[in-house]
N, C-alpha and C. Protein backbone atom coordinates (compact mmCIF):
# COMPACT_ATOMS: atom_id res chain seq x y z
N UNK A 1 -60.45 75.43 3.69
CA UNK A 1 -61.00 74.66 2.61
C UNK A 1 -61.05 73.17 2.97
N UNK A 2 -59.73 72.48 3.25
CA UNK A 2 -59.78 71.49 4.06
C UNK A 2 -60.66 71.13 5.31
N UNK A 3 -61.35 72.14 6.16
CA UNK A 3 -61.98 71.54 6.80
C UNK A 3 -63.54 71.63 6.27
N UNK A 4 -63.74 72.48 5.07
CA UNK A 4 -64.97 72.26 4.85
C UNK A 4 -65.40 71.31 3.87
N UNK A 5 -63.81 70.73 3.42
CA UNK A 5 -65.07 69.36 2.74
C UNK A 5 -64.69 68.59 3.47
N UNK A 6 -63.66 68.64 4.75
CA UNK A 6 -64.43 66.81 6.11
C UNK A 6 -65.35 67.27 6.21
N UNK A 7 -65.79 68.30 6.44
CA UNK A 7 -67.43 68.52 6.77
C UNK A 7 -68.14 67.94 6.22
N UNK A 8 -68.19 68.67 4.80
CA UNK A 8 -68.88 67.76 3.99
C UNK A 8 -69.25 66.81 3.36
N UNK A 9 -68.35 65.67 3.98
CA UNK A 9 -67.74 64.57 3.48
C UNK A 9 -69.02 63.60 5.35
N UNK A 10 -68.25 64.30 6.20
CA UNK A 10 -69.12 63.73 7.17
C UNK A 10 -70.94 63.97 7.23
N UNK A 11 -70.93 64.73 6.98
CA UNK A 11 -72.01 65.24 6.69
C UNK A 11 -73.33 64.14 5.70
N UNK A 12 -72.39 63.91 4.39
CA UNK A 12 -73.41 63.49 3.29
C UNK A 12 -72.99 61.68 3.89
N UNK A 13 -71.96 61.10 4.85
CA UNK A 13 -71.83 60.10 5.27
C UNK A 13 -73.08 59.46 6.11
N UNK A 14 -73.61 60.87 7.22
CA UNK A 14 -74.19 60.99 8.36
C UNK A 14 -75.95 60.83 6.92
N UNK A 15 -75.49 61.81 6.39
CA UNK A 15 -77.05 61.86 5.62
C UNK A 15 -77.71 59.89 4.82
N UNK A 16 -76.31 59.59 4.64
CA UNK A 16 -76.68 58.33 3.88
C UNK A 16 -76.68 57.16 4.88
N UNK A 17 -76.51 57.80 6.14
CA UNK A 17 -76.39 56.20 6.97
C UNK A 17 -75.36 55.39 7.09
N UNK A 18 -74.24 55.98 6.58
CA UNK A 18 -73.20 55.07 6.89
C UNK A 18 -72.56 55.50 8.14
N UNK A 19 -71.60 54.48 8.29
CA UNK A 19 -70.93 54.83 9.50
C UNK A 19 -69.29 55.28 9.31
N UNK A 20 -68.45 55.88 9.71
CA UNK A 20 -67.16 56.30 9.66
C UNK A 20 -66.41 56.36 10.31
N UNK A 21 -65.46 55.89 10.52
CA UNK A 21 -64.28 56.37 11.85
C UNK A 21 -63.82 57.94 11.46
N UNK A 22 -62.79 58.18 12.53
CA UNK A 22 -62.70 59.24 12.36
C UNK A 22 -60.87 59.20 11.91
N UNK A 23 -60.46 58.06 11.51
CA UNK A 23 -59.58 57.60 10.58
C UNK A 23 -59.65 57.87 9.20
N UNK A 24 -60.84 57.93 9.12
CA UNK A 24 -61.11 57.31 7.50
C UNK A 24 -61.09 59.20 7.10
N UNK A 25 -61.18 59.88 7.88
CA UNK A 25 -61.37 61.50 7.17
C UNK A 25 -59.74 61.75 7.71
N UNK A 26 -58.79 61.48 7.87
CA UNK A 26 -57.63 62.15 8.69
C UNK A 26 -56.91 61.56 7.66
N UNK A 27 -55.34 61.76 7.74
CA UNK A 27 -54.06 61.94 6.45
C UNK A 27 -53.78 60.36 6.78
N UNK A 28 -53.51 59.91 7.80
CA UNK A 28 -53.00 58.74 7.68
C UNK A 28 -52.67 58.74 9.41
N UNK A 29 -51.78 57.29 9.73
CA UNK A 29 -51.39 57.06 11.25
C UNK A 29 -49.95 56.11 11.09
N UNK A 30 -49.67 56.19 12.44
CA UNK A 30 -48.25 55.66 12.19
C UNK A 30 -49.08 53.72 13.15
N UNK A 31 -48.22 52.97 12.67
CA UNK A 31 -48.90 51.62 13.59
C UNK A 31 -47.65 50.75 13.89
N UNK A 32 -47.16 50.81 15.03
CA UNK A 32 -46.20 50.61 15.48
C UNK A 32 -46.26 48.79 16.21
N UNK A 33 -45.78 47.39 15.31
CA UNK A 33 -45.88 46.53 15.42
C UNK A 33 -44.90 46.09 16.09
N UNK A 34 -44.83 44.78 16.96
CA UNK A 34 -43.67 44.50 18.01
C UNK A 34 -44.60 42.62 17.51
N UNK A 35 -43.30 42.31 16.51
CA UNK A 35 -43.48 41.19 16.21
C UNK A 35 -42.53 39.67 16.97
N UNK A 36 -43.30 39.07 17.19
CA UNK A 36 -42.56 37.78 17.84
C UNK A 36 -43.12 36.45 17.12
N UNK A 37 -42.30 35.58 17.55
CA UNK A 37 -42.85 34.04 17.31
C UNK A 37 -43.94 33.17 18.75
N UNK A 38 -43.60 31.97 18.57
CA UNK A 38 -44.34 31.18 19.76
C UNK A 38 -43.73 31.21 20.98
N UNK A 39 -42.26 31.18 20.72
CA UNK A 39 -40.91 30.95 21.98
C UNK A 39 -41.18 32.48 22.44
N UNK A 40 -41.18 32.59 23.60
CA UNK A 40 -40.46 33.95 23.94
C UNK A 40 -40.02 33.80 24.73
N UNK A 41 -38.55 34.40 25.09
CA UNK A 41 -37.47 34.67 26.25
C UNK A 41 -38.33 35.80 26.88
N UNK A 42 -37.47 35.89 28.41
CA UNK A 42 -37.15 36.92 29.12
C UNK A 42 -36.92 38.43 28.43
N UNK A 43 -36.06 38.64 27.67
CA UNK A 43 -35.81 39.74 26.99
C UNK A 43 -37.25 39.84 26.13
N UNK A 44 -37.22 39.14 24.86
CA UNK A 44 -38.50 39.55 23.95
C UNK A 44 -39.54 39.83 24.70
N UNK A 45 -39.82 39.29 25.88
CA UNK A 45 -41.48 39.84 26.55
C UNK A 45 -41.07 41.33 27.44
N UNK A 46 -40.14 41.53 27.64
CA UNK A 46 -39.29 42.84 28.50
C UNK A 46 -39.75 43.79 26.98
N UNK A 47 -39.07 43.23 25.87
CA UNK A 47 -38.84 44.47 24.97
C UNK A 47 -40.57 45.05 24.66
N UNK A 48 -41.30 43.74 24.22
CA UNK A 48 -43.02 43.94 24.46
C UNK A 48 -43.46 44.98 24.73
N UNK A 49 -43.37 44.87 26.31
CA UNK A 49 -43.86 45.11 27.08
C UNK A 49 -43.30 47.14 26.75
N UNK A 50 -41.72 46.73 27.32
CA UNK A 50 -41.13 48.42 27.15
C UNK A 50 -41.82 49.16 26.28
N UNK A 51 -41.92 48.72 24.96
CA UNK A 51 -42.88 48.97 23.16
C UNK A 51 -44.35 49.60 23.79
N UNK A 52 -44.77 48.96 24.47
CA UNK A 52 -46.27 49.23 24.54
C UNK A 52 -46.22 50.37 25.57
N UNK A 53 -45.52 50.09 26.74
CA UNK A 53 -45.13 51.37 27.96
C UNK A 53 -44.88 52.93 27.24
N UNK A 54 -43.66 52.73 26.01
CA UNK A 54 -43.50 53.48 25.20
C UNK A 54 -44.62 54.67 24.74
N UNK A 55 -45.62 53.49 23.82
CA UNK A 55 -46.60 54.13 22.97
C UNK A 55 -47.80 55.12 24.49
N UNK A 56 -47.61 54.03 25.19
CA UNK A 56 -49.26 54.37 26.21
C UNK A 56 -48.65 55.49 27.19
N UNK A 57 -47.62 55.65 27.50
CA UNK A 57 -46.96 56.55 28.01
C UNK A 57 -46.81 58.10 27.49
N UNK A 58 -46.26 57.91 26.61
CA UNK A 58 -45.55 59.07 25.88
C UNK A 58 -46.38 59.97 24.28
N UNK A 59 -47.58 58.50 24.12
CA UNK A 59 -48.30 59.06 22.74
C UNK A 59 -49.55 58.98 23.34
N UNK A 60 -50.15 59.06 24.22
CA UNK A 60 -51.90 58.71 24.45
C UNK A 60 -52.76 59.57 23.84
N UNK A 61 -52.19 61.04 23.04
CA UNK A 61 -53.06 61.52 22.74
C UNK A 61 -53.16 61.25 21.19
N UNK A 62 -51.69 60.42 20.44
CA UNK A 62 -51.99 59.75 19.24
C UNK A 62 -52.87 58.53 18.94
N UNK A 63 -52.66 58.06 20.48
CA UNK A 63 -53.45 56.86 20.73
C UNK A 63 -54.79 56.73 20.32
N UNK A 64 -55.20 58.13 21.12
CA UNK A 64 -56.82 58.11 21.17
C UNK A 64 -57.25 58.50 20.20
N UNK A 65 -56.51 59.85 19.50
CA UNK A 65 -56.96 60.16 17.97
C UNK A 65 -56.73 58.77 16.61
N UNK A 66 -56.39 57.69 17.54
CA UNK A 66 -55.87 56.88 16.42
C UNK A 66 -54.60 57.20 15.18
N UNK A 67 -54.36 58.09 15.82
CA UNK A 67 -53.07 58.65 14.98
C UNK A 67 -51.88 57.38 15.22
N UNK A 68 -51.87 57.21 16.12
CA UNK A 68 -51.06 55.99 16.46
C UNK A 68 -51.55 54.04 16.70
N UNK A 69 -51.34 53.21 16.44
CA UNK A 69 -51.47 52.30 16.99
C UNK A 69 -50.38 51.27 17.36
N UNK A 70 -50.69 50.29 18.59
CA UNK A 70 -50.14 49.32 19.05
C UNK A 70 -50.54 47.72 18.59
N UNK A 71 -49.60 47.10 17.83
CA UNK A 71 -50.25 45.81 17.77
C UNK A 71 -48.76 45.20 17.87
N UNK A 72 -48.96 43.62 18.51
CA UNK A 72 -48.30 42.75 19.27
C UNK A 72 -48.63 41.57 18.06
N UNK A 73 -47.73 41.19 17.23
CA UNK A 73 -48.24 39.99 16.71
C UNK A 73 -47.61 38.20 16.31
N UNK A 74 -47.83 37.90 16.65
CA UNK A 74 -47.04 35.93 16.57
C UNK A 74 -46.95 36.13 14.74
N UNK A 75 -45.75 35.74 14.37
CA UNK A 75 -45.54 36.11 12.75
C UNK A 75 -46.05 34.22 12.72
N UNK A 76 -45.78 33.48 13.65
CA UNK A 76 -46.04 32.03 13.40
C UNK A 76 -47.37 31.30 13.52
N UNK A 77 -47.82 32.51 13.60
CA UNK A 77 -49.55 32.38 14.23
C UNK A 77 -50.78 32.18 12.47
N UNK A 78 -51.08 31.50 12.73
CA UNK A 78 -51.82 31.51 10.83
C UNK A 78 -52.57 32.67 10.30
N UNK A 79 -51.82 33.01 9.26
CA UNK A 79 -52.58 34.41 8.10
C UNK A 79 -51.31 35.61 8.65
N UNK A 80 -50.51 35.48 9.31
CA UNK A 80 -49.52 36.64 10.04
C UNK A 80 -47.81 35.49 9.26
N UNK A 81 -47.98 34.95 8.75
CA UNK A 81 -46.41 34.91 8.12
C UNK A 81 -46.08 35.46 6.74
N UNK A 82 -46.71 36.31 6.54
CA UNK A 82 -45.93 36.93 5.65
C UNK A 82 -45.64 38.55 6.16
N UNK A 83 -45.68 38.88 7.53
CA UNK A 83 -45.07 39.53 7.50
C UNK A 83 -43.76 39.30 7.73
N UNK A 84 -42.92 38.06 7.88
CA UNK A 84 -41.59 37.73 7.56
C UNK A 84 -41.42 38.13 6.41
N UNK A 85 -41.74 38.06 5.42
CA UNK A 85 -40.98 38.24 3.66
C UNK A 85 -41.38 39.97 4.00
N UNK A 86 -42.35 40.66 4.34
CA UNK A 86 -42.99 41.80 3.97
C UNK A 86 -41.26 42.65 4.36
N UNK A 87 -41.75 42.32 6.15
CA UNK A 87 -40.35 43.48 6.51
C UNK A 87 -39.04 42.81 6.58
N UNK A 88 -38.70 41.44 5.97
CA UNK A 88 -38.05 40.93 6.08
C UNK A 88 -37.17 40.69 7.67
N UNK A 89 -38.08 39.87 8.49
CA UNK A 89 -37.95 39.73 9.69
C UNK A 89 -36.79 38.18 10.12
N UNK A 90 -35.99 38.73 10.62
CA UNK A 90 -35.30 37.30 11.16
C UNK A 90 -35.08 37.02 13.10
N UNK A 91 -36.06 38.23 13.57
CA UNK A 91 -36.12 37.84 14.98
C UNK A 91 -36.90 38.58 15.30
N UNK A 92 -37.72 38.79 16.73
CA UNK A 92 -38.09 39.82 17.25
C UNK A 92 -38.09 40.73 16.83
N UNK A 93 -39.06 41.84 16.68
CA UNK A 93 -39.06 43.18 15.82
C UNK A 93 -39.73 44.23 16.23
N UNK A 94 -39.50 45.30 16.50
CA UNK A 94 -40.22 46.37 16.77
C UNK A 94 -40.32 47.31 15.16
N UNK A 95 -41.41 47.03 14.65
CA UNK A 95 -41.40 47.90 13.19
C UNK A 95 -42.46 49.08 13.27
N UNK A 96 -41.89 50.07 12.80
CA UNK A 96 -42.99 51.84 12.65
C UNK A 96 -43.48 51.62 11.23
N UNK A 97 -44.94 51.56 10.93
CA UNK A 97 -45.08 51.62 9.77
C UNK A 97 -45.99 52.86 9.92
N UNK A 98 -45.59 53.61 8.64
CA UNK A 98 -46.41 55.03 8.32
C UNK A 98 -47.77 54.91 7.30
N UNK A 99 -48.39 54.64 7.25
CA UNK A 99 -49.67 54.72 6.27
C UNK A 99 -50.52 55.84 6.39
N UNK A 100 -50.93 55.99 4.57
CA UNK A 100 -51.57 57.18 4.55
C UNK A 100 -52.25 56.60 3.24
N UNK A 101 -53.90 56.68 3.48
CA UNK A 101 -54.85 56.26 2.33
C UNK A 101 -55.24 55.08 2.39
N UNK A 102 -54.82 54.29 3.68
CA UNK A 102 -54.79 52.33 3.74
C UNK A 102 -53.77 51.85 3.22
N UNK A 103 -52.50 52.68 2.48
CA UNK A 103 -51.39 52.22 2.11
C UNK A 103 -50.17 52.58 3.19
N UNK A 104 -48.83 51.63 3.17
CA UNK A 104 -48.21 51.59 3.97
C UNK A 104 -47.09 52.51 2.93
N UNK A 105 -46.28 53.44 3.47
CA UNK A 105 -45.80 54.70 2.40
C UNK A 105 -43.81 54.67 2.83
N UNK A 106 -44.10 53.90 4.11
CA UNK A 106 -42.44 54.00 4.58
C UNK A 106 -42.68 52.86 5.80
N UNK A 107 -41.76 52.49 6.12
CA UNK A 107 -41.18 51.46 6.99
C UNK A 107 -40.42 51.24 7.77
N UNK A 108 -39.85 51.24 9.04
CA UNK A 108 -38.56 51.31 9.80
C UNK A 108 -38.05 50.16 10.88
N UNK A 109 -37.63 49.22 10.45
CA UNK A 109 -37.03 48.46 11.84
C UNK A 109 -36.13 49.12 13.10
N UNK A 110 -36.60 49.97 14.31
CA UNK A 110 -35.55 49.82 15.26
C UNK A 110 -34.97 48.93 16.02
N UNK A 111 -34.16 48.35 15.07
CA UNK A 111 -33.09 47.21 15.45
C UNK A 111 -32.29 47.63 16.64
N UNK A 112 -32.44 48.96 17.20
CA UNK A 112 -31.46 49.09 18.24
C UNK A 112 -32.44 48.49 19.40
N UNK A 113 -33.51 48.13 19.26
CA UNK A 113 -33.78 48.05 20.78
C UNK A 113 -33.03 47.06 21.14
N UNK A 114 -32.50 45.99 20.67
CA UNK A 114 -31.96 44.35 21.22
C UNK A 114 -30.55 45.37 21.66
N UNK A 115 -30.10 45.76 21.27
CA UNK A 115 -28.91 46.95 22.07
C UNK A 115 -29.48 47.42 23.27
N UNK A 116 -30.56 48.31 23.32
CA UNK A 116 -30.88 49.10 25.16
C UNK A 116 -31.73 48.52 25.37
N UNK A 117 -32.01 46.79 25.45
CA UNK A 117 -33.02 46.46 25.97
C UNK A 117 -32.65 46.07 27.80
N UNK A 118 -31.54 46.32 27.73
CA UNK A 118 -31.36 45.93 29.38
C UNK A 118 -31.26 47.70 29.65
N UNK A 119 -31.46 48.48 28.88
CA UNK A 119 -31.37 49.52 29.64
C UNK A 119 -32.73 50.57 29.06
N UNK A 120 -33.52 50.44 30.41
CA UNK A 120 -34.62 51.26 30.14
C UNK A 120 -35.13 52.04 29.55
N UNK A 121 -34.22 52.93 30.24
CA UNK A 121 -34.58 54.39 29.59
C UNK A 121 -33.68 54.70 28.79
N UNK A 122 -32.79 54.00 27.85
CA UNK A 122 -32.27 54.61 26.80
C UNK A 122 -33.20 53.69 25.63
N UNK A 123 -33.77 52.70 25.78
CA UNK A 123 -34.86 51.86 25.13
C UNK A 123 -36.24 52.68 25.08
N UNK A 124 -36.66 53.52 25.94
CA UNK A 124 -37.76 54.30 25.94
C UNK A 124 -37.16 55.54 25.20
N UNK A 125 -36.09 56.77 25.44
CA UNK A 125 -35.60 57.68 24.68
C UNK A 125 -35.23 57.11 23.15
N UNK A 126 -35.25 56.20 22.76
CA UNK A 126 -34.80 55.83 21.66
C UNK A 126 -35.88 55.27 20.39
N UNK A 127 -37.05 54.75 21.26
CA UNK A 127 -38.61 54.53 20.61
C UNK A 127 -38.85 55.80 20.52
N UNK A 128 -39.05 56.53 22.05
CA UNK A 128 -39.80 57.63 21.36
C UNK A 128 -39.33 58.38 20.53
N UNK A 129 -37.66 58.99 20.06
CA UNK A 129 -37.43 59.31 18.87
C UNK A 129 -37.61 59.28 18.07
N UNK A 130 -38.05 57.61 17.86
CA UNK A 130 -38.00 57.11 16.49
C UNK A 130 -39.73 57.69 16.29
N UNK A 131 -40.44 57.04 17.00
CA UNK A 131 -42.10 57.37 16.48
C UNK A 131 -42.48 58.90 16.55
N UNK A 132 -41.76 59.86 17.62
CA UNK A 132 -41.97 61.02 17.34
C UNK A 132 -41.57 61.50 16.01
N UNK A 133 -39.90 61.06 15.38
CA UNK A 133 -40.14 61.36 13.84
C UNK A 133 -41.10 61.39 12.81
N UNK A 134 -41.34 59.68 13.00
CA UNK A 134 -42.60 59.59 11.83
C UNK A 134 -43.99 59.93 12.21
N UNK A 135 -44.22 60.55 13.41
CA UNK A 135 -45.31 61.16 13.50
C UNK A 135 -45.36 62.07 12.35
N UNK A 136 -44.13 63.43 12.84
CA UNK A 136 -44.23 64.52 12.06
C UNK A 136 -44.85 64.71 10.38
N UNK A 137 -44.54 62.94 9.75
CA UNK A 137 -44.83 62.98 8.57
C UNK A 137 -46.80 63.09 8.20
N UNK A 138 -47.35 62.96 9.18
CA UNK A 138 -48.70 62.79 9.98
C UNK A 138 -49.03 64.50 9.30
N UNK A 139 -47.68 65.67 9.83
CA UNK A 139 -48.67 66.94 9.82
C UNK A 139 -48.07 67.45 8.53
């Protein structure tokens, strides 16, 4: 039943000329933000970097379905400070946000990375835990 009204949903989209992602017919995506300021240390561009290795590594096929995304953002950068008050940020941040409908439905700081950020692969086993969880909320 579900797949016959995306059908039909793409369908009368395709008939009227509009255009659609293929977001806009799916439950929702997880968008996994790695927030910083202007300063960055050694560590914060390590943790970055690990964050993104993470996602492009281990999720590429959430990637491509857009089930997942990566964004990198300066909270000090203009129109981006309020995500300080939003997730209530006081440093560097790696945040999972779950949205479903264009709304954001749950939220998670893994505060442990500043813990295994000198250690690789317990910094990579420990992202991907976390985003493989809130995938699941996806099915």
């Amino acid at each position: 039943m579900r797949k016959l009204i995306l059908t039909l949903a793409l369908v009368t989209v395709i008939n009227t000329g509009f255009s659609v992602s293929a977001q806009n017919l799916t439950d929702g995506k997880v968008i996994a933000y790695y927030f910083h300021g202007s300063f960055r240390c050694r560590t914060c561009n390590m943790m970055e970097k690990y964050s993104r290795q993470v996602i492009e590594n281990n999720f590429k096929n959430a990637l491509d379905s857009e089930k997942l995304e990566f964004k990198a953002i300066n909270v000090e950068e203009s129109g981006n400070e309020h995500f300080v008050n939003d997730y209530q940020l006081y440093s560097k941040a790696l945040i999972l946000s779950l949205v479903k409908d264009g709304k954001e439905i749950q939220s998670k700081n893994l505060t442990k990375i500043w813990q295994f950020a000198s250690n690789k692969q317990r910094f990579f086993d420990y992202v991907t835990e976390e985003i493989s969880s809130l995938m699941k909320e996806l099915q």
